[in-house]
PDB file of N, CA and C in Angstrom:
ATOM      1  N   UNK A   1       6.924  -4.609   9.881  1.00  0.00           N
ATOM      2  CA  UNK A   1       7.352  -5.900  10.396  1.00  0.00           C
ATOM      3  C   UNK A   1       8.859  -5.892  10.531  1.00  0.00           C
ATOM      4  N   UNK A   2       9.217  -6.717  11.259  1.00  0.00           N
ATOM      5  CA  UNK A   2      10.973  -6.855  11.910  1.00  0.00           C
ATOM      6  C   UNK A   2      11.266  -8.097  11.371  1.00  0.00           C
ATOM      7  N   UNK A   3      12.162  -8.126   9.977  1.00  0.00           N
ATOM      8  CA  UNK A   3      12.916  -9.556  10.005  1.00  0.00           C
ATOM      9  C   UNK A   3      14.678  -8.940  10.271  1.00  0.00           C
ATOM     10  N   UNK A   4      15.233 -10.229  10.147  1.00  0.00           N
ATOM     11  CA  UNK A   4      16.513  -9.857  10.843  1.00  0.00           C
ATOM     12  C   UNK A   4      18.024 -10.558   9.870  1.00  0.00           C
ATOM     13  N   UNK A   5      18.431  -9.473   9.426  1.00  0.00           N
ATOM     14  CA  UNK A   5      19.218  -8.986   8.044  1.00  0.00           C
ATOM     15  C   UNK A   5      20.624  -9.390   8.513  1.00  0.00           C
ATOM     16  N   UNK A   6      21.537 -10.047   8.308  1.00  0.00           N
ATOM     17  CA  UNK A   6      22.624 -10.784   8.646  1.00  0.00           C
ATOM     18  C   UNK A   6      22.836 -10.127  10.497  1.00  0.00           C
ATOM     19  N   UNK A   7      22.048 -10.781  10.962  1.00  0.00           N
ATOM     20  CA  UNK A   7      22.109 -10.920  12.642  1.00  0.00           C
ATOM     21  C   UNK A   7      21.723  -9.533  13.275  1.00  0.00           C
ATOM     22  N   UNK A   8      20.996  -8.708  12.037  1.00  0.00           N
ATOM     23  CA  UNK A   8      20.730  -7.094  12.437  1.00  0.00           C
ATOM     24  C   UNK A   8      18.918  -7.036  12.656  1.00  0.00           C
ATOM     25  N   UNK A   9      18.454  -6.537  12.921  1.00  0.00           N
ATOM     26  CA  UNK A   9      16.856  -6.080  13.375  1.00  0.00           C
ATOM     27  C   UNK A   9      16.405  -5.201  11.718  1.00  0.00           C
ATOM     28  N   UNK A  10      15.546  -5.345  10.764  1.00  0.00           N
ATOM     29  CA  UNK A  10      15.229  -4.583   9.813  1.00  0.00           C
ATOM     30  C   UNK A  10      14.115  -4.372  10.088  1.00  0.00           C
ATOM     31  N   UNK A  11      13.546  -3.124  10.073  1.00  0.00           N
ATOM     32  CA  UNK A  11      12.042  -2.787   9.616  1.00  0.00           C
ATOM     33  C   UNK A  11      11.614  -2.809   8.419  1.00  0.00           C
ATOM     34  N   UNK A  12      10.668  -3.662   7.204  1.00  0.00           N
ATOM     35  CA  UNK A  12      10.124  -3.532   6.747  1.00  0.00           C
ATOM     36  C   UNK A  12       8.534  -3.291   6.809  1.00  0.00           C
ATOM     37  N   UNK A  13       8.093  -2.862   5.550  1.00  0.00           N
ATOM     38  CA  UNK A  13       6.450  -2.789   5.247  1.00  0.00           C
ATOM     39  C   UNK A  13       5.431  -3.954   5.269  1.00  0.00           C
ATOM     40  N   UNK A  14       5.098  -4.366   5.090  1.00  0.00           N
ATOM     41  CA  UNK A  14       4.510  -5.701   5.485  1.00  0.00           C
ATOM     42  C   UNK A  14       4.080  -6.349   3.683  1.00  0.00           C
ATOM     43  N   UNK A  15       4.595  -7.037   3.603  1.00  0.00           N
ATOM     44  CA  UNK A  15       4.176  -8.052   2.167  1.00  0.00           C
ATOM     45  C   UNK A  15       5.995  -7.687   1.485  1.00  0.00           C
ATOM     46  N   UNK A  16       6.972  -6.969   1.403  1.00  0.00           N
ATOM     47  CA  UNK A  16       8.308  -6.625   1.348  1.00  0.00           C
ATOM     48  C   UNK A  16       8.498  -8.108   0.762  1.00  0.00           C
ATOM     49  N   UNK A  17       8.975  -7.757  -0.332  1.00  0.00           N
ATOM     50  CA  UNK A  17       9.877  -9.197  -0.517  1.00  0.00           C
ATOM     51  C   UNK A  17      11.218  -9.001  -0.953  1.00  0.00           C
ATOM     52  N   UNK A  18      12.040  -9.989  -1.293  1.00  0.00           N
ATOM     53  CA  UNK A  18      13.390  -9.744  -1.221  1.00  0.00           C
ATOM     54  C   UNK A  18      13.644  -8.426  -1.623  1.00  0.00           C
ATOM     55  N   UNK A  19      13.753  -8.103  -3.080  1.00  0.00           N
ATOM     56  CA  UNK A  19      13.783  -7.221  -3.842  1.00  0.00           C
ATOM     57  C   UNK A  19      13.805  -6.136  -3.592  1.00  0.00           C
ATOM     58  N   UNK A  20      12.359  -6.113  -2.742  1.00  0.00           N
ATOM     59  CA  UNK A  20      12.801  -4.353  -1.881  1.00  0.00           C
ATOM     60  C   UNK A  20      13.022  -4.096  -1.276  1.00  0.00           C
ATOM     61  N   UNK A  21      13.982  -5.520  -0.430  1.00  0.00           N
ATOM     62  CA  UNK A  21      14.686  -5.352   0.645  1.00  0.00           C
ATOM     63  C   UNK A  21      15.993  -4.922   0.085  1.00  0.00           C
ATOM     64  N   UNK A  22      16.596  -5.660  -0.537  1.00  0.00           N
ATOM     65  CA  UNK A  22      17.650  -5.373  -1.215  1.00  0.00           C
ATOM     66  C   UNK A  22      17.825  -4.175  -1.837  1.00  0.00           C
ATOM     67  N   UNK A  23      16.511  -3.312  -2.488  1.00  0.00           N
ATOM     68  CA  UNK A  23      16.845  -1.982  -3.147  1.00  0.00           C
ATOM     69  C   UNK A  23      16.652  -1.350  -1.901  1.00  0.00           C
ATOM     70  N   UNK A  24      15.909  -1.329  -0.863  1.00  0.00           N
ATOM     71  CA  UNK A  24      15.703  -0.408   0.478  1.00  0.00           C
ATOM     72  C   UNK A  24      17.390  -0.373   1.024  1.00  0.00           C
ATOM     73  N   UNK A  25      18.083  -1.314   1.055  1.00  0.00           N
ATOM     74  CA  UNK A  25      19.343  -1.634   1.302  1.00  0.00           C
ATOM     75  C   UNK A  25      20.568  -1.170   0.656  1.00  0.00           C
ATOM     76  N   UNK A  26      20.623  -0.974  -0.501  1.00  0.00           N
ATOM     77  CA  UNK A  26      21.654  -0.743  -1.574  1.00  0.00           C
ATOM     78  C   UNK A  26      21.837  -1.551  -1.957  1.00  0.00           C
ATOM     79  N   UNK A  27      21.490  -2.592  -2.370  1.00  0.00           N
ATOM     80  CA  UNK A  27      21.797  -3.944  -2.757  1.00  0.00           C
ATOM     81  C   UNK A  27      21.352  -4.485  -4.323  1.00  0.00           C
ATOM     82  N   UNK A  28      20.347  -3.468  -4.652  1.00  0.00           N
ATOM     83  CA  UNK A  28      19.786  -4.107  -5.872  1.00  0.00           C
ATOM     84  C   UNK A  28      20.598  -4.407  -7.069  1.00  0.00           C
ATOM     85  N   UNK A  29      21.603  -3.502  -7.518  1.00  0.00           N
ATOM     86  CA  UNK A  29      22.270  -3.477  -8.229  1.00  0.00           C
ATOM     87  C   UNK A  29      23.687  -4.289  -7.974  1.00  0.00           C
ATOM     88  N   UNK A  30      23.772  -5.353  -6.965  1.00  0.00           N
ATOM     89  CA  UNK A  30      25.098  -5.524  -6.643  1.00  0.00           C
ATOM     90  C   UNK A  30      24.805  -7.050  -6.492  1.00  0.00           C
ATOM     91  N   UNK A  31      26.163  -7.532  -6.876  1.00  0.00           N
ATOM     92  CA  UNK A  31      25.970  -9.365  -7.115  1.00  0.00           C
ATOM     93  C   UNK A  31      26.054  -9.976  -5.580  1.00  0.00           C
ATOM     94  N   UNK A  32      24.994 -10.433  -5.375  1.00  0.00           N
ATOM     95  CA  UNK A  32      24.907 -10.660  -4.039  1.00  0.00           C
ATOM     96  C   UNK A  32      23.484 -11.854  -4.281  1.00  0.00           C
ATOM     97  N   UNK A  33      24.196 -12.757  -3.115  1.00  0.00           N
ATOM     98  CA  UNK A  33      23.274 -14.327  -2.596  1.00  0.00           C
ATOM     99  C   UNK A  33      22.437 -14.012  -1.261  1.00  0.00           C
ATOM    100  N   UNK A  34      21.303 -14.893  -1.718  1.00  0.00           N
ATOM    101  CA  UNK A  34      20.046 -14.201  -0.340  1.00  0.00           C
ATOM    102  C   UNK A  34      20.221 -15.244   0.434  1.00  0.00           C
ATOM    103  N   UNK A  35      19.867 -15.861   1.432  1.00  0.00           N
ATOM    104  CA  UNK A  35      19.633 -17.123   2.423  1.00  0.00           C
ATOM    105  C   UNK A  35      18.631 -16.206   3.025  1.00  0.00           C
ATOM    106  N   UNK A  36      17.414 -17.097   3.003  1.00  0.00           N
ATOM    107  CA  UNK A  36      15.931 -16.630   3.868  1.00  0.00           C
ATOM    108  C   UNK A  36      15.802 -18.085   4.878  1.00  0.00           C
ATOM    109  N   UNK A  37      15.967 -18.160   5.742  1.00  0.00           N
ATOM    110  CA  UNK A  37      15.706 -18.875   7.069  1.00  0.00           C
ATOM    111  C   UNK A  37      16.416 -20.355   6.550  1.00  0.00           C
ATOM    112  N   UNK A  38      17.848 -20.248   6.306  1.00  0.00           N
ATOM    113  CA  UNK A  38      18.857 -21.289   5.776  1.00  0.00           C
ATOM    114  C   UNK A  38      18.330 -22.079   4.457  1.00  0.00           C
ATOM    115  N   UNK A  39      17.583 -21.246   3.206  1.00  0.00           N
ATOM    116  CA  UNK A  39      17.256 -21.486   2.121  1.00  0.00           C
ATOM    117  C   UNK A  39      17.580 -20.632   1.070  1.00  0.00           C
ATOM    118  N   UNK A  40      18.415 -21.083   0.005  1.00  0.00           N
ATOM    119  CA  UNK A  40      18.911 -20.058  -0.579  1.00  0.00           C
ATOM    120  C   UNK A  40      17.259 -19.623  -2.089  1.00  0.00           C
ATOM    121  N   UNK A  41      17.362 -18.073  -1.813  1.00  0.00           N
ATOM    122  CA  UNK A  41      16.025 -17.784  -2.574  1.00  0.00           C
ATOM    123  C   UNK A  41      16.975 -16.974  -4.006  1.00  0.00           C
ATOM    124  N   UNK A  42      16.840 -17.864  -5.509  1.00  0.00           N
ATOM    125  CA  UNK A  42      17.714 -17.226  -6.375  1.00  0.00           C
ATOM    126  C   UNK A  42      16.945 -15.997  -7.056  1.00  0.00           C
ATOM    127  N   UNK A  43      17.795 -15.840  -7.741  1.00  0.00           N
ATOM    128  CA  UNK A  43      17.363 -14.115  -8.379  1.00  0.00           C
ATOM    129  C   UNK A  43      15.969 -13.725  -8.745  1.00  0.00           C
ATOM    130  N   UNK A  44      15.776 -14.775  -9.476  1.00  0.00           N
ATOM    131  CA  UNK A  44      14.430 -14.831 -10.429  1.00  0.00           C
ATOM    132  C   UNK A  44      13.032 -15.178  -9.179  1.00  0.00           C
ATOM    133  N   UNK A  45      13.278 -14.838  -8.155  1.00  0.00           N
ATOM    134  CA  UNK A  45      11.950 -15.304  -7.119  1.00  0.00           C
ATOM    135  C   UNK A  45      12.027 -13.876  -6.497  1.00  0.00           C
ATOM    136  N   UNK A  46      13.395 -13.172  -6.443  1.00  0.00           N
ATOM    137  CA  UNK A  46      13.194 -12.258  -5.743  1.00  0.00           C
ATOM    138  C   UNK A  46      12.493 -11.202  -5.303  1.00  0.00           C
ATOM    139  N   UNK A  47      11.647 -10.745  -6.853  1.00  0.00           N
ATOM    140  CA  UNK A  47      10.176  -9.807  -6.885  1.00  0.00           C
ATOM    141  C   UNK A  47       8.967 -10.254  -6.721  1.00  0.00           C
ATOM    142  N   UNK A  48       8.960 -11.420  -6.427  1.00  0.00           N
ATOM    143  CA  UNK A  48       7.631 -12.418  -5.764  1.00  0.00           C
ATOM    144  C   UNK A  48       7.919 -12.748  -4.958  1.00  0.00           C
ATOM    145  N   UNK A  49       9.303 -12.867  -3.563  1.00  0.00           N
ATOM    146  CA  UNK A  49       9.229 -13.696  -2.335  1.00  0.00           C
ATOM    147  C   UNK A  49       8.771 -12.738  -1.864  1.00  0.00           C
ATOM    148  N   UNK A  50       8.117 -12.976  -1.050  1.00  0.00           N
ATOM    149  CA  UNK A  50       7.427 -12.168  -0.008  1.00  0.00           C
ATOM    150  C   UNK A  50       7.705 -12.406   1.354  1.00  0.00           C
ATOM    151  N   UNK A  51       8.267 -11.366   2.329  1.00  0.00           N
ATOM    152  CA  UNK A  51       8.983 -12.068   3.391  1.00  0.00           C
ATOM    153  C   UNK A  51       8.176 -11.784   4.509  1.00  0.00           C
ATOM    154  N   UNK A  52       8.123 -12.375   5.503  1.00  0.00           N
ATOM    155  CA  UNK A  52       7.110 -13.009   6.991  1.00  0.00           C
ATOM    156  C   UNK A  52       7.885 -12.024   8.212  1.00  0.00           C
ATOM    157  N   UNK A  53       7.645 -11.747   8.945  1.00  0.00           N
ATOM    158  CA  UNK A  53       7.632 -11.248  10.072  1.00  0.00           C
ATOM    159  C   UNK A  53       8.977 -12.088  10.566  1.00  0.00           C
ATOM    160  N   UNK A  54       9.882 -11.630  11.679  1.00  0.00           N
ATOM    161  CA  UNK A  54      11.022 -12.793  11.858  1.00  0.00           C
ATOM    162  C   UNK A  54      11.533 -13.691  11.359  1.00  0.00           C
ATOM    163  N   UNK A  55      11.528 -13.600   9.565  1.00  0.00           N
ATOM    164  CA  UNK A  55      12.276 -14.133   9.091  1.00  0.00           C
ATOM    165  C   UNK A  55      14.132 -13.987   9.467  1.00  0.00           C
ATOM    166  N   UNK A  56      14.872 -14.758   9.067  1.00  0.00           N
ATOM    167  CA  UNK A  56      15.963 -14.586   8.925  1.00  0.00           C
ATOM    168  C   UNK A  56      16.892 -14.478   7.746  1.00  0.00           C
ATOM    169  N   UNK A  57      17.648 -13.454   7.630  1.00  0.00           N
ATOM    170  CA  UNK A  57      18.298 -13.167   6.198  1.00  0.00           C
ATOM    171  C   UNK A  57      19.512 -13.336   6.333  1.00  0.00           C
ATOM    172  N   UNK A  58      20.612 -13.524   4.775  1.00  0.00           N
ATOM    173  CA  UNK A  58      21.574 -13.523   5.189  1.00  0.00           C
ATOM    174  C   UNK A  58      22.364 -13.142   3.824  1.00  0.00           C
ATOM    175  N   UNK A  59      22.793 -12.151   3.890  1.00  0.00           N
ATOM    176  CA  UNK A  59      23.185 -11.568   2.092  1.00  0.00           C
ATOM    177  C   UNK A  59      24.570 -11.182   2.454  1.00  0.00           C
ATOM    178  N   UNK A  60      24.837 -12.417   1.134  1.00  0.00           N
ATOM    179  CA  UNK A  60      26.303 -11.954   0.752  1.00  0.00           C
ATOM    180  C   UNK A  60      26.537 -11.119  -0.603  1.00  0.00           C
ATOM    181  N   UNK A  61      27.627 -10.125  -0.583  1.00  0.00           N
ATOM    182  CA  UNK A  61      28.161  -9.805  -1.826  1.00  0.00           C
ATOM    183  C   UNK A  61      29.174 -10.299  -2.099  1.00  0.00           C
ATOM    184  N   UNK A  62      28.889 -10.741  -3.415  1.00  0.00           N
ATOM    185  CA  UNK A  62      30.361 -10.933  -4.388  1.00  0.00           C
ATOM    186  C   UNK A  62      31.422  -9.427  -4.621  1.00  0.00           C
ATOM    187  N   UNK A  63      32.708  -9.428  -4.420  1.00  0.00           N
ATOM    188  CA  UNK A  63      33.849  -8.659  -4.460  1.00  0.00           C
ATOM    189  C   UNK A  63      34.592  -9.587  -5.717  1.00  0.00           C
ATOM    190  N   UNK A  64      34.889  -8.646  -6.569  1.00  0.00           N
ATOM    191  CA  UNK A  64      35.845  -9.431  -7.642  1.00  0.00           C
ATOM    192  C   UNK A  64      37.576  -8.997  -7.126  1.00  0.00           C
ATOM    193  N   UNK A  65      38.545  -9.343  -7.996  1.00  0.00           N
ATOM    194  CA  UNK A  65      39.716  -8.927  -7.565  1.00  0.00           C
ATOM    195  C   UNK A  65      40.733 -10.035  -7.220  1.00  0.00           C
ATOM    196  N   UNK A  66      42.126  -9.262  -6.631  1.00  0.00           N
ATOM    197  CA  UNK A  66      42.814 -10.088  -6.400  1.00  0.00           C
ATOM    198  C   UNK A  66      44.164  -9.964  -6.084  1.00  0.00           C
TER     199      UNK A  66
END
């Protein structure tokens, strides 16, 4: 299935939820906010959301510093 990862085309597996989008990504390990179709989905849902066909994503990382 094709959802679409800050304005990009992703192929996932079909039932994919955040989580292994984010580890398929490099992301698992890194402090970063999800938005799934202008809803923010927090940490603790992330290995149970299960994401839909043309969803829309939108992941930010946190950068510390200064």
């Amino acid at each position: 299935m094709t959802v679409i990862v800050n304005s990009q085309p992703q192929e996932l597996a079909e039932g994919a939820t955040v989580a292994a989008l984010l580890e398929q990504l490099g992301f698992a390990r890194q402090r970063v906010a999800v938005e799934v179709n202008g809803a923010l989905v927090v940490r603790n849902d992330w290995p149970q959301y299960k994401l839909k066909a043309g969803d829309r994503l939108e992941l930010v990382s946190f950068v510390g510093g200064g």
